[in-house]
C-alpha atoms as a PDB file:
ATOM      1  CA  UNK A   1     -39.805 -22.968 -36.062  1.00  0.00           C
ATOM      2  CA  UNK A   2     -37.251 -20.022 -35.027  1.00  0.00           C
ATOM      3  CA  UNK A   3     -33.900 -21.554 -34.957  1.00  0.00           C
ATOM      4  CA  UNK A   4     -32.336 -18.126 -33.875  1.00  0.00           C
ATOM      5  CA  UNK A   5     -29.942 -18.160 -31.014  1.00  0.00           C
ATOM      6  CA  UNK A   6     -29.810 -15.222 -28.216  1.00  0.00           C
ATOM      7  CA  UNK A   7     -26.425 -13.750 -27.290  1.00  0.00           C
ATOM      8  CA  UNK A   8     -25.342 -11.715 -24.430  1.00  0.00           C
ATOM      9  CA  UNK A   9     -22.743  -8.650 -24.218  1.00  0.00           C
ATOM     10  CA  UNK A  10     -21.807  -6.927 -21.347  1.00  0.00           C
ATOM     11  CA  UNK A  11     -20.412  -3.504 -22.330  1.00  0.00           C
ATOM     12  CA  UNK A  12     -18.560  -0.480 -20.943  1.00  0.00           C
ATOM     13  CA  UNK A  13     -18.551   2.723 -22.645  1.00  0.00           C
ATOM     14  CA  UNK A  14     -17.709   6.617 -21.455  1.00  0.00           C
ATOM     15  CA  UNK A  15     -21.297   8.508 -22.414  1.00  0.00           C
ATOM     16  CA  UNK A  16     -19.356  11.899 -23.203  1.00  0.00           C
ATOM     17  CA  UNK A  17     -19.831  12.090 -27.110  1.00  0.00           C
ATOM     18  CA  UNK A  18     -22.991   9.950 -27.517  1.00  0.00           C
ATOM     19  CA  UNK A  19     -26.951  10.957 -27.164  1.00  0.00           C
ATOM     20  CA  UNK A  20     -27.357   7.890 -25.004  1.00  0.00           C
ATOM     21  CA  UNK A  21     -27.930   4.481 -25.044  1.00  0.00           C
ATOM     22  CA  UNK A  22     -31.097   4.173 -27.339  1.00  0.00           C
ATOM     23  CA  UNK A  23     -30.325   4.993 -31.025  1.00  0.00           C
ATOM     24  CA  UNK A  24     -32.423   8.453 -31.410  1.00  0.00           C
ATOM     25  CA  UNK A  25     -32.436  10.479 -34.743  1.00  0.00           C
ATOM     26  CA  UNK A  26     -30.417  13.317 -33.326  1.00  0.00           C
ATOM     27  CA  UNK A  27     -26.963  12.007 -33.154  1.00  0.00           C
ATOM     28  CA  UNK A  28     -24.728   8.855 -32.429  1.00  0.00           C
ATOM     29  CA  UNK A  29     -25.440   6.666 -29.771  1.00  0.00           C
ATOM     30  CA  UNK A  30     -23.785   3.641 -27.975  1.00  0.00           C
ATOM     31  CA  UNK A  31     -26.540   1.215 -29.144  1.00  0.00           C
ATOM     32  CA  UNK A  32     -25.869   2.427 -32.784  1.00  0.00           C
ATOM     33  CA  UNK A  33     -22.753   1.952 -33.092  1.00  0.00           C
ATOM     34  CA  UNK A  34     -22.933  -1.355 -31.734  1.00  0.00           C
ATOM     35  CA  UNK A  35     -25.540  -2.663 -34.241  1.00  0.00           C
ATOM     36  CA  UNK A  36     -23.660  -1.229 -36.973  1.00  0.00           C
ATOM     37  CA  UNK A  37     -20.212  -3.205 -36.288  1.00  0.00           C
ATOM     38  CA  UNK A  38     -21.972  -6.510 -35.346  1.00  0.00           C
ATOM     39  CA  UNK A  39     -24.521  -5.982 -38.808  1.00  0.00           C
ATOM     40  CA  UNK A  40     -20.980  -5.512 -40.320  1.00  0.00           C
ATOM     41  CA  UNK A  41     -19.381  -8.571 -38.733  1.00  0.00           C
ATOM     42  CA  UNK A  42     -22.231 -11.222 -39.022  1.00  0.00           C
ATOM     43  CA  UNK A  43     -23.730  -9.903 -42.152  1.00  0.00           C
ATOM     44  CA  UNK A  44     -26.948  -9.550 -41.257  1.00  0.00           C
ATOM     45  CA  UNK A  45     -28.712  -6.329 -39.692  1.00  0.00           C
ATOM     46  CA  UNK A  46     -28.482  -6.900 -35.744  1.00  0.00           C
ATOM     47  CA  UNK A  47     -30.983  -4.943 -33.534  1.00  0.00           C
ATOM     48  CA  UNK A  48     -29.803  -5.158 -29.993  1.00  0.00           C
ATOM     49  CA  UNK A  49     -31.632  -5.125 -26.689  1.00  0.00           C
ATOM     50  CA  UNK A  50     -30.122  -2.994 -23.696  1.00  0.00           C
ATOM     51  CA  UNK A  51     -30.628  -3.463 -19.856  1.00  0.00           C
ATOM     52  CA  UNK A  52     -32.482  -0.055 -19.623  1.00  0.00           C
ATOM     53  CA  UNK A  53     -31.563   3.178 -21.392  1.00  0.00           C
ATOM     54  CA  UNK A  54     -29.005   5.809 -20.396  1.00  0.00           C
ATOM     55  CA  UNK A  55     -29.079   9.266 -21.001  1.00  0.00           C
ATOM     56  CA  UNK A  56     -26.539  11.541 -22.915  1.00  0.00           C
ATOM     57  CA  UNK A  57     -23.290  11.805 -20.894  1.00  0.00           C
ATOM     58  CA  UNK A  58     -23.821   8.581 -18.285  1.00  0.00           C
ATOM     59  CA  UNK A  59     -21.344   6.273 -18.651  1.00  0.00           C
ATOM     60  CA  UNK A  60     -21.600   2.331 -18.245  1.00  0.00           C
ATOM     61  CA  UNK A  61     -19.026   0.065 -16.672  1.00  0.00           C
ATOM     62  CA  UNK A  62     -21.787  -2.655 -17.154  1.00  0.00           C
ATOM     63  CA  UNK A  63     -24.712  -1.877 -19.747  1.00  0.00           C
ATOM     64  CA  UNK A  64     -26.080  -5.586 -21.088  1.00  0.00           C
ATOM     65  CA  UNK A  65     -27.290  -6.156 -23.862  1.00  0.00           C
ATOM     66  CA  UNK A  66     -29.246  -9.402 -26.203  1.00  0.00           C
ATOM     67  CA  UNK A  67     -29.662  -9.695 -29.748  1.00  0.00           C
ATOM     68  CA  UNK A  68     -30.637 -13.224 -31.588  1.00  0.00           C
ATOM     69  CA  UNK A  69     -29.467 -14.464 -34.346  1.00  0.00           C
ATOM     70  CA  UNK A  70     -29.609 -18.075 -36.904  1.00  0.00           C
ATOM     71  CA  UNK A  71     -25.755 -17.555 -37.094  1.00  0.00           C
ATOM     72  CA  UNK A  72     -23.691 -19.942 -34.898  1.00  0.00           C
ATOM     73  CA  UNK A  73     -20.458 -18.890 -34.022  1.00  0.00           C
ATOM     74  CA  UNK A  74     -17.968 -19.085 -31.073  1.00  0.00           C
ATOM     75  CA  UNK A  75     -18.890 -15.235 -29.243  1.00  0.00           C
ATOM     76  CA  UNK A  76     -14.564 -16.053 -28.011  1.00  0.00           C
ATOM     77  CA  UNK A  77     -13.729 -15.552 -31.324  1.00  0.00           C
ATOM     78  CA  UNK A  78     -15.701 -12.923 -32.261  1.00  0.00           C
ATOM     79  CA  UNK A  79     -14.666 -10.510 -29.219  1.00  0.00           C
ATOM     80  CA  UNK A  80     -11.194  -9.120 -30.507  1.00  0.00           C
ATOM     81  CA  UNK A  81     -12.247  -8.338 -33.295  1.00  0.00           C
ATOM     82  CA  UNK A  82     -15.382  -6.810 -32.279  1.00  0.00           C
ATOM     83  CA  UNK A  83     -13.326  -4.823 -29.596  1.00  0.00           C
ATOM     84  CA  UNK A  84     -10.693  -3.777 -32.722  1.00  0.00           C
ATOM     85  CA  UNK A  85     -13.306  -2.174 -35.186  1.00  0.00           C
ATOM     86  CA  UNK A  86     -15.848  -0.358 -32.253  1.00  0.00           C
ATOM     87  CA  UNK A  87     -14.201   3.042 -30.705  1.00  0.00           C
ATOM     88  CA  UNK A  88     -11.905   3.565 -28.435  1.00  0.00           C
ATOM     89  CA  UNK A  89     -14.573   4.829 -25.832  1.00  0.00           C
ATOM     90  CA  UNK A  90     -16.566   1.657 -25.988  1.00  0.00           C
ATOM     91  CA  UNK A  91     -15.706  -1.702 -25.162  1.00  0.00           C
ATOM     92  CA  UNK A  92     -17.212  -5.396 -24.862  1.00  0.00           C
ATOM     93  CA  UNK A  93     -16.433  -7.048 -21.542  1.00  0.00           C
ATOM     94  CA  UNK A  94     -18.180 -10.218 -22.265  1.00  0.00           C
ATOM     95  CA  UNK A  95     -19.876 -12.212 -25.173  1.00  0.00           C
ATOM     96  CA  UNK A  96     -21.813 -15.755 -24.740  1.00  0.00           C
ATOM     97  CA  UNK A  97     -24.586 -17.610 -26.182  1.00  0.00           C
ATOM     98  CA  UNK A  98     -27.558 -17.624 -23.734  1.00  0.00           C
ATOM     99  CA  UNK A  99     -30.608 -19.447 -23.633  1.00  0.00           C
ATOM    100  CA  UNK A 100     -33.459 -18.183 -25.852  1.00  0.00           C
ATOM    101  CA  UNK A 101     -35.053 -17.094 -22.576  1.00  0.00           C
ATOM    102  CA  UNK A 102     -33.108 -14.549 -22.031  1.00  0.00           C
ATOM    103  CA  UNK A 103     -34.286 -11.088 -22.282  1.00  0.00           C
ATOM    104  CA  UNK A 104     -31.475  -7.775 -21.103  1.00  0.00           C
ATOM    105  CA  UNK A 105     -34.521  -6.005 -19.821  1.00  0.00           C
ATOM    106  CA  UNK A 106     -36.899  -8.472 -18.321  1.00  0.00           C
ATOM    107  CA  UNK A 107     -34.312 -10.379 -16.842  1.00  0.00           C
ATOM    108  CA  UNK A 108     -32.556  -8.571 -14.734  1.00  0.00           C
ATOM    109  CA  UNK A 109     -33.062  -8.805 -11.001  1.00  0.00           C
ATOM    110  CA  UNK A 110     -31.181  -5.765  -9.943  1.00  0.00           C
ATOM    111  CA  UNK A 111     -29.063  -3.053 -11.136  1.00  0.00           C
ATOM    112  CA  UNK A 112     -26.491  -0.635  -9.411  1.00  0.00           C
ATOM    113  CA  UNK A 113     -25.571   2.676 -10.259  1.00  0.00           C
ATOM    114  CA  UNK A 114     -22.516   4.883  -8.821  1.00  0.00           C
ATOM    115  CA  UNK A 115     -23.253   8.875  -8.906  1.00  0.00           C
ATOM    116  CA  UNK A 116     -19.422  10.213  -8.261  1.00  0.00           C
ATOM    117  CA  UNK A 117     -19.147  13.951  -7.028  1.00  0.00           C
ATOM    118  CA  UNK A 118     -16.056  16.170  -6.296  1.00  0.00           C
ATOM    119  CA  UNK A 119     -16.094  18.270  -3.139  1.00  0.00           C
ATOM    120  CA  UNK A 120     -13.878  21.594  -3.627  1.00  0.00           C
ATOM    121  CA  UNK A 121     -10.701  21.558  -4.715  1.00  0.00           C
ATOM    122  CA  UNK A 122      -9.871  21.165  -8.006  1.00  0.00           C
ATOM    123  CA  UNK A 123     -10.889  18.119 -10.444  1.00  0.00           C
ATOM    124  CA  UNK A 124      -8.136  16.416 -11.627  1.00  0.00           C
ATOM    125  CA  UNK A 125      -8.422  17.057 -15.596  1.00  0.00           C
ATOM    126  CA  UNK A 126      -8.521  13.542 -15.632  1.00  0.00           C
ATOM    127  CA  UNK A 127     -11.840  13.144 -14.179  1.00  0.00           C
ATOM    128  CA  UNK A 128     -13.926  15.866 -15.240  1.00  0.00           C
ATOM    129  CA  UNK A 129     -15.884  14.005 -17.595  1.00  0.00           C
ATOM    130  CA  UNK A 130     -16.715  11.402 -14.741  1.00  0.00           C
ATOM    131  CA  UNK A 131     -17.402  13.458 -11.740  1.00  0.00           C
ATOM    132  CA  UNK A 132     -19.921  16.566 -10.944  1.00  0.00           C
ATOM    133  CA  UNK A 133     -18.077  19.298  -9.407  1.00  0.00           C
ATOM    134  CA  UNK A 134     -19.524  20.674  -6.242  1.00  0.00           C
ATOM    135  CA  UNK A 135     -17.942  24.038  -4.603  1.00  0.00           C
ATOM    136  CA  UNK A 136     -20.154  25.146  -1.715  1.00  0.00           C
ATOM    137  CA  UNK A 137     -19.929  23.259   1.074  1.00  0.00           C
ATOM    138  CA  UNK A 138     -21.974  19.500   1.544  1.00  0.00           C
ATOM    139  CA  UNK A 139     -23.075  17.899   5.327  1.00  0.00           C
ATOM    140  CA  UNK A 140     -22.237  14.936   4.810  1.00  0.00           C
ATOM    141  CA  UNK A 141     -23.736  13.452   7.943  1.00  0.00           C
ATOM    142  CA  UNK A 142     -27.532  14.993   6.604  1.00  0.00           C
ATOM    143  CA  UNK A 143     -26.493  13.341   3.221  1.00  0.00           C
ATOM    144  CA  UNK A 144     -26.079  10.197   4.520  1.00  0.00           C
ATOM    145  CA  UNK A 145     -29.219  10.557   6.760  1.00  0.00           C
ATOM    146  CA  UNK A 146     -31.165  11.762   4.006  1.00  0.00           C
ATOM    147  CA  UNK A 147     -29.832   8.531   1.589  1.00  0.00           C
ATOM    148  CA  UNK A 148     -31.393   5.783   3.928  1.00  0.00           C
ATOM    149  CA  UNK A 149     -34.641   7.384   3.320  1.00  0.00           C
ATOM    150  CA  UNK A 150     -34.448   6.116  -0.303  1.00  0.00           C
ATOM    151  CA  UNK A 151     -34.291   2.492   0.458  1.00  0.00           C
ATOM    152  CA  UNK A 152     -37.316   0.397   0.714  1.00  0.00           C
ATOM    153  CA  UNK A 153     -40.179  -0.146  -1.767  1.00  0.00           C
ATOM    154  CA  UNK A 154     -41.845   3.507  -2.922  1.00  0.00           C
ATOM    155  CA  UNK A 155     -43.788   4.799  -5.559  1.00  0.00           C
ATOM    156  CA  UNK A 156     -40.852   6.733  -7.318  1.00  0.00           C
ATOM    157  CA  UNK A 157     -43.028   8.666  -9.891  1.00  0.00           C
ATOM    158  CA  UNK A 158     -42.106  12.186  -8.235  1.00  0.00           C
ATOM    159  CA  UNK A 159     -38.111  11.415  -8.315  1.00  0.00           C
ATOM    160  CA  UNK A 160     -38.587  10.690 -12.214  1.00  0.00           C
ATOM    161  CA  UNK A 161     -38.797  12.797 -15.528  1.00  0.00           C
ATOM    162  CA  UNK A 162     -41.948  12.291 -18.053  1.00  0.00           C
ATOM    163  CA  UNK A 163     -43.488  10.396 -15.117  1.00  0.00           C
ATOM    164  CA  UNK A 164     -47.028  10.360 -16.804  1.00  0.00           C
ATOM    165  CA  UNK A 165     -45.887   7.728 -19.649  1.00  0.00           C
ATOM    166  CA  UNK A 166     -43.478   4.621 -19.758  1.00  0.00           C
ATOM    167  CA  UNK A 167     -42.638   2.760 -16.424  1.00  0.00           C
ATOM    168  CA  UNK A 168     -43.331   6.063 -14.433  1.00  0.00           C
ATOM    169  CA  UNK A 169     -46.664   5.915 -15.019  1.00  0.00           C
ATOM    170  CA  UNK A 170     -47.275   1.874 -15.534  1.00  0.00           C
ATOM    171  CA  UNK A 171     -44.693   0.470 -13.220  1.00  0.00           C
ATOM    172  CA  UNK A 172     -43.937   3.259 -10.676  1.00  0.00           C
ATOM    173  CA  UNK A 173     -42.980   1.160  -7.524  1.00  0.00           C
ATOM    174  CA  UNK A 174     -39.719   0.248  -7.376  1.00  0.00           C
ATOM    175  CA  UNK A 175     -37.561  -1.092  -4.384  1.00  0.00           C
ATOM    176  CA  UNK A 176     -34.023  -0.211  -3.052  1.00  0.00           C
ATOM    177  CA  UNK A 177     -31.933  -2.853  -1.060  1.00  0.00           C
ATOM    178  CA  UNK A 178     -29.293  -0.010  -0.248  1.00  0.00           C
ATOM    179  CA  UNK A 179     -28.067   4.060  -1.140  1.00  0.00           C
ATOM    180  CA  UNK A 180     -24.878   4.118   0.531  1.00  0.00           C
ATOM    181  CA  UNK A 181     -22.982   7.721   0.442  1.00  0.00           C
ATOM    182  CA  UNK A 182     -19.404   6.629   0.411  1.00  0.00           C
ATOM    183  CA  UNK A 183     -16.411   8.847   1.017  1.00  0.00           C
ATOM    184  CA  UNK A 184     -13.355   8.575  -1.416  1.00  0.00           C
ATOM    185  CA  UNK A 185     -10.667  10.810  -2.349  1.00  0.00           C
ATOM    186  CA  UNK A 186     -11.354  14.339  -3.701  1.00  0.00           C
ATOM    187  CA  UNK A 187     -15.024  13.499  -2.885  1.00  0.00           C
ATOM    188  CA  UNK A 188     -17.551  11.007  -2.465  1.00  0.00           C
ATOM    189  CA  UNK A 189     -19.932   8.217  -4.514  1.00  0.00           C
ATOM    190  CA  UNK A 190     -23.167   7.663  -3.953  1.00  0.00           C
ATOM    191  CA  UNK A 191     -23.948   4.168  -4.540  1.00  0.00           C
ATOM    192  CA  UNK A 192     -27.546   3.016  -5.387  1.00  0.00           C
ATOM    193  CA  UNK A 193     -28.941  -0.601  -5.548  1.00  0.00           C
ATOM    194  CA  UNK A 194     -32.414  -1.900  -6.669  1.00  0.00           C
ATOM    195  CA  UNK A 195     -34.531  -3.747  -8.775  1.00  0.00           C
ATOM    196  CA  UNK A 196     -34.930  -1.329 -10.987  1.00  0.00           C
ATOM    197  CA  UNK A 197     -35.240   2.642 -12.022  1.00  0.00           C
ATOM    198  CA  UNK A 198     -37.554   4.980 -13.755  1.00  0.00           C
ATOM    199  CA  UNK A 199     -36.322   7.421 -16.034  1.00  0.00           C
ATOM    200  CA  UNK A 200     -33.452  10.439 -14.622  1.00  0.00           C
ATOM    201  CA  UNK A 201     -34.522   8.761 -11.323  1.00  0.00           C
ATOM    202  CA  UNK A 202     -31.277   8.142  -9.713  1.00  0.00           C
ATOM    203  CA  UNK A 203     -30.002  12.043 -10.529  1.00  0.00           C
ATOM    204  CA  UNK A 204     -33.540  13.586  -9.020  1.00  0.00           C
ATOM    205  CA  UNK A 205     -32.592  11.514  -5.845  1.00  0.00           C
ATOM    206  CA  UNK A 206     -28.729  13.115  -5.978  1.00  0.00           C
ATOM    207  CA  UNK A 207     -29.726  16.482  -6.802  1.00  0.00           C
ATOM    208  CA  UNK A 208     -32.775  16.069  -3.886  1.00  0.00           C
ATOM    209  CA  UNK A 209     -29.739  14.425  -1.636  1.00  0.00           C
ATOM    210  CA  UNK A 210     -27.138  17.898  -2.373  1.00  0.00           C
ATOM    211  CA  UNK A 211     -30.225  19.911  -2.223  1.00  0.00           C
ATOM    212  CA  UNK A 212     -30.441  18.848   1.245  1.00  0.00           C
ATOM    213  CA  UNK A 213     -26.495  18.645   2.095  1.00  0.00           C
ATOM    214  CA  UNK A 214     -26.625  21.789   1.304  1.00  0.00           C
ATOM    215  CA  UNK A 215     -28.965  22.681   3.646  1.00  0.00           C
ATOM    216  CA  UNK A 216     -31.828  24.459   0.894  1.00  0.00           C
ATOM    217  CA  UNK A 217     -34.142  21.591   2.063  1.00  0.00           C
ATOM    218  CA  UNK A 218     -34.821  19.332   5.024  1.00  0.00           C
ATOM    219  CA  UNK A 219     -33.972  15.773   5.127  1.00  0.00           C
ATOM    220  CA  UNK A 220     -37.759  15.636   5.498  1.00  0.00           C
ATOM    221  CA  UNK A 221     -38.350  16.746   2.297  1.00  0.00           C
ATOM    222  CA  UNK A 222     -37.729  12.895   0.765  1.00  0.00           C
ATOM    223  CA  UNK A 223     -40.917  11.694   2.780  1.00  0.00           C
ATOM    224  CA  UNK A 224     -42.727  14.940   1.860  1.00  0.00           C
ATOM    225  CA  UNK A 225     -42.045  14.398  -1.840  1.00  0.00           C
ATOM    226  CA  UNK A 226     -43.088  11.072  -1.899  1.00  0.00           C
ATOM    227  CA  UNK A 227     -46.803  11.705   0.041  1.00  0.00           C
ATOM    228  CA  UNK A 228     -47.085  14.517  -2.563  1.00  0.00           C
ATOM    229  CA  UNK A 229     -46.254  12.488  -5.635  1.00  0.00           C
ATOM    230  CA  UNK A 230     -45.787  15.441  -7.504  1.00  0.00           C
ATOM    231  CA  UNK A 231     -42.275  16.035  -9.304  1.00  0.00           C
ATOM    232  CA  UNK A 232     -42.289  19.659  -9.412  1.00  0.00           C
ATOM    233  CA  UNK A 233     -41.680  19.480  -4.928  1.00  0.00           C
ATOM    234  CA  UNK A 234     -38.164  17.741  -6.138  1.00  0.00           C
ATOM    235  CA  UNK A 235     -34.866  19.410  -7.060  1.00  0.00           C
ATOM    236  CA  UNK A 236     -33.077  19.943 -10.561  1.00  0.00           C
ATOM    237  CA  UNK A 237     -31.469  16.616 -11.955  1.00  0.00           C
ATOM    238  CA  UNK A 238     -28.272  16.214 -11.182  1.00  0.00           C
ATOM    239  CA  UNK A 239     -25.803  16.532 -14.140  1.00  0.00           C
ATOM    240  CA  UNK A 240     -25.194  13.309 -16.222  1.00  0.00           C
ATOM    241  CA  UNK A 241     -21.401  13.473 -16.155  1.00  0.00           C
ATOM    242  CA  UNK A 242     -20.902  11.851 -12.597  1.00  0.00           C
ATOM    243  CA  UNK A 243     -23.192   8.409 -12.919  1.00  0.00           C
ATOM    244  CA  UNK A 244     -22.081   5.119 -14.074  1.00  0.00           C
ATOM    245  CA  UNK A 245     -24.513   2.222 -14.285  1.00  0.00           C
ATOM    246  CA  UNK A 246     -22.068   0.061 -12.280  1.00  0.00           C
ATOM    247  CA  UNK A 247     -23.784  -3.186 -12.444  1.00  0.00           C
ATOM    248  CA  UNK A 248     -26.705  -5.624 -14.016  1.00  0.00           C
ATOM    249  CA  UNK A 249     -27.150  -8.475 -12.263  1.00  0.00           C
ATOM    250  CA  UNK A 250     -29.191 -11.732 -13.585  1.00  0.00           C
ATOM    251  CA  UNK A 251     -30.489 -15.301 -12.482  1.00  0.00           C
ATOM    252  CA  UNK A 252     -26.877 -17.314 -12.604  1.00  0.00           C
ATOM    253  CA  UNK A 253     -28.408 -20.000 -14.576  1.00  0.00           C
ATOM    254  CA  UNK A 254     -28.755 -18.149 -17.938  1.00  0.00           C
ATOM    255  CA  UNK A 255     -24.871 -17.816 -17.615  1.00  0.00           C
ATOM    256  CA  UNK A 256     -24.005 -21.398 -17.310  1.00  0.00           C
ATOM    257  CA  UNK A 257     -21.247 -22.105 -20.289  1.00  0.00           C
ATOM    258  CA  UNK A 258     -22.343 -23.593 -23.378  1.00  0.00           C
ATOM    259  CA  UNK A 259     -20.293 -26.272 -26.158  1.00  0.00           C
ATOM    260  CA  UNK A 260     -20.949 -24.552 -29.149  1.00  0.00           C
ATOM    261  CA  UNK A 261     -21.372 -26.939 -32.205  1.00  0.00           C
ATOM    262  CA  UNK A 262     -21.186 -26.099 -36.264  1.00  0.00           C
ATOM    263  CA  UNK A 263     -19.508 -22.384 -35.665  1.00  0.00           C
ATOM    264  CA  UNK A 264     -18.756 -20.397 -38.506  1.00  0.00           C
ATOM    265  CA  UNK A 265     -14.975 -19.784 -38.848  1.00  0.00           C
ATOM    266  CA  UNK A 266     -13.508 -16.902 -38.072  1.00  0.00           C
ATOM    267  CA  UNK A 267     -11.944 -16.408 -41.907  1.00  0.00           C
ATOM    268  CA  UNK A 268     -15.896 -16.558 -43.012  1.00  0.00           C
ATOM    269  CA  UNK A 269     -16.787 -12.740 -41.251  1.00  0.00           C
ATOM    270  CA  UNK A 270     -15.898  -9.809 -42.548  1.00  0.00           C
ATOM    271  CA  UNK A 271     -13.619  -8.602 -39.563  1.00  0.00           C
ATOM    272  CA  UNK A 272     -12.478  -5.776 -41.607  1.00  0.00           C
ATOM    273  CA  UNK A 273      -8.999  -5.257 -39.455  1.00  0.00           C
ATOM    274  CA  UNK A 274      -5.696  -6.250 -40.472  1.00  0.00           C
ATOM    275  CA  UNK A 275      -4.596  -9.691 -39.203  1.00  0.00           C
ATOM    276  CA  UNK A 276      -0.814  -8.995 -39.236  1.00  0.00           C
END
């Protein structure tokens, strides 16, 4: 019988110094460094489940994340001092005990995404690591036209990278309740909402959506690309500094709030912090 229990963290971190989400063999990544201070805490080597994967440089205001466990403890507890040994660039925004149904991938119902882009001027030093810096000039009226061309359910193989393996090639059809091009100051967002996304997919559709603003494409292109289905009709990525995965969003009844019975005490983990 597995008498393991699943918990949930929702998690913001700034993507600038790590290769990613997914632990690769090539450098540090968010989902490393997780594992390693939660193996440290519990005492037992955690392997966490994220949401979906994100690339080197995208940041997350919302990345989730399971991993299961025969510990019991109060996730309350746990959270400061979880928050006081993990960097400063990455932080847990929630922690719960789910059911054991629960799974950060297969779950999810929908997920946003924000792609943030400067327009001229100059980029406060403040927010160069979150924005993409365009200088020549954008239409934002064939923008916007070009962004409701997105929404709906498409095969979105040609607006992905390594679309002949993974969910490119297997699960290809995804659907988009809304892209929204929204103006705000020193720029704009471009804010994207589906059920789900295939790998580099949202920065194909920006740098496809700027190709056009900038008038190197037609608005028609989007249709064209998608009768073609062939990846090489689409324009460059766009850079990984400016997107956020904004959002994961779940059935609400995996979230409803649980006694928890028989948790360890807090003095039993090794918190390794100072308590004065």
């Amino acid at each position: 019988m597995d008498y393991r229990k699943t918990y949930f963290l929702k998690i913001s971190y700034d993507g600038t110094p790590y290769v990613g989400w997914q632990v690769q063999p090539n450098g540090l990544s968010v989902q490393g460094v997780l594992q390693e201070k939660l193996s440290l805490l519990l005492k037992e080597d955690i392997r966490l489940v994220g949401s979906g994967r994100t690339d080197s440089g995208v940041h997350a205001l919302g990345q989730c994340a399971h991993f299961r466990t025969e510990k019991i403890f109060d996730p309350d507890r746990l959270l400061y001092p979880l928050n006081a040994i993990l960097p400063y660039n990455i932080r847990i925004l929630a922690f719960q005990e789910v059911p054991n149904s629960f799974h950060a991938r297969f779950s999810a119902q929908k997920k946003i995404y924000h792609y943030h882009i400067a327009l001229g001027g100059t980029v406060l030093p403040f927010l160069y690591r979150y924005r993409t810096y365009v200088r020549k000039k954008v239409d934002l009226d064939l923008l916007k036209e070009g962004a409701k061309l997105f929404v709906g359910t498409h095969n979105f193989a040609p607006f992905a990278n390594e679309n002949d393996r993974g969910s490119a090639k297997h699960k290809p059809v995804k659907t988009l309740y809304r892209v929204e091009v929204v103006e705000e100051e020193g720029g704009i967002r471009i804010e994207f909402e589906g059920d789900g996304f295939l790998y580099k997919m949202v920065r194909n559709m920006v740098g496809q959506l700027l190709t056009i603003g900038q008038e190197k494409a037609p608005v028609e292109s989007i249709p064209e690309i998608f009768a073609s289905g062939d990846r090489k009709r689409c324009a460059a990525a766009a850079p990984a500094q400016g997107l956020f995965l904004v959002a994961v969003h779940y059935p609400e009844e995996f979230f409803e709030r649980r006694v928890m019975d028989n948790s360890l005490p807090l003095e039993s983990l090794d918190l390794g912090i100072d308590e004065g």
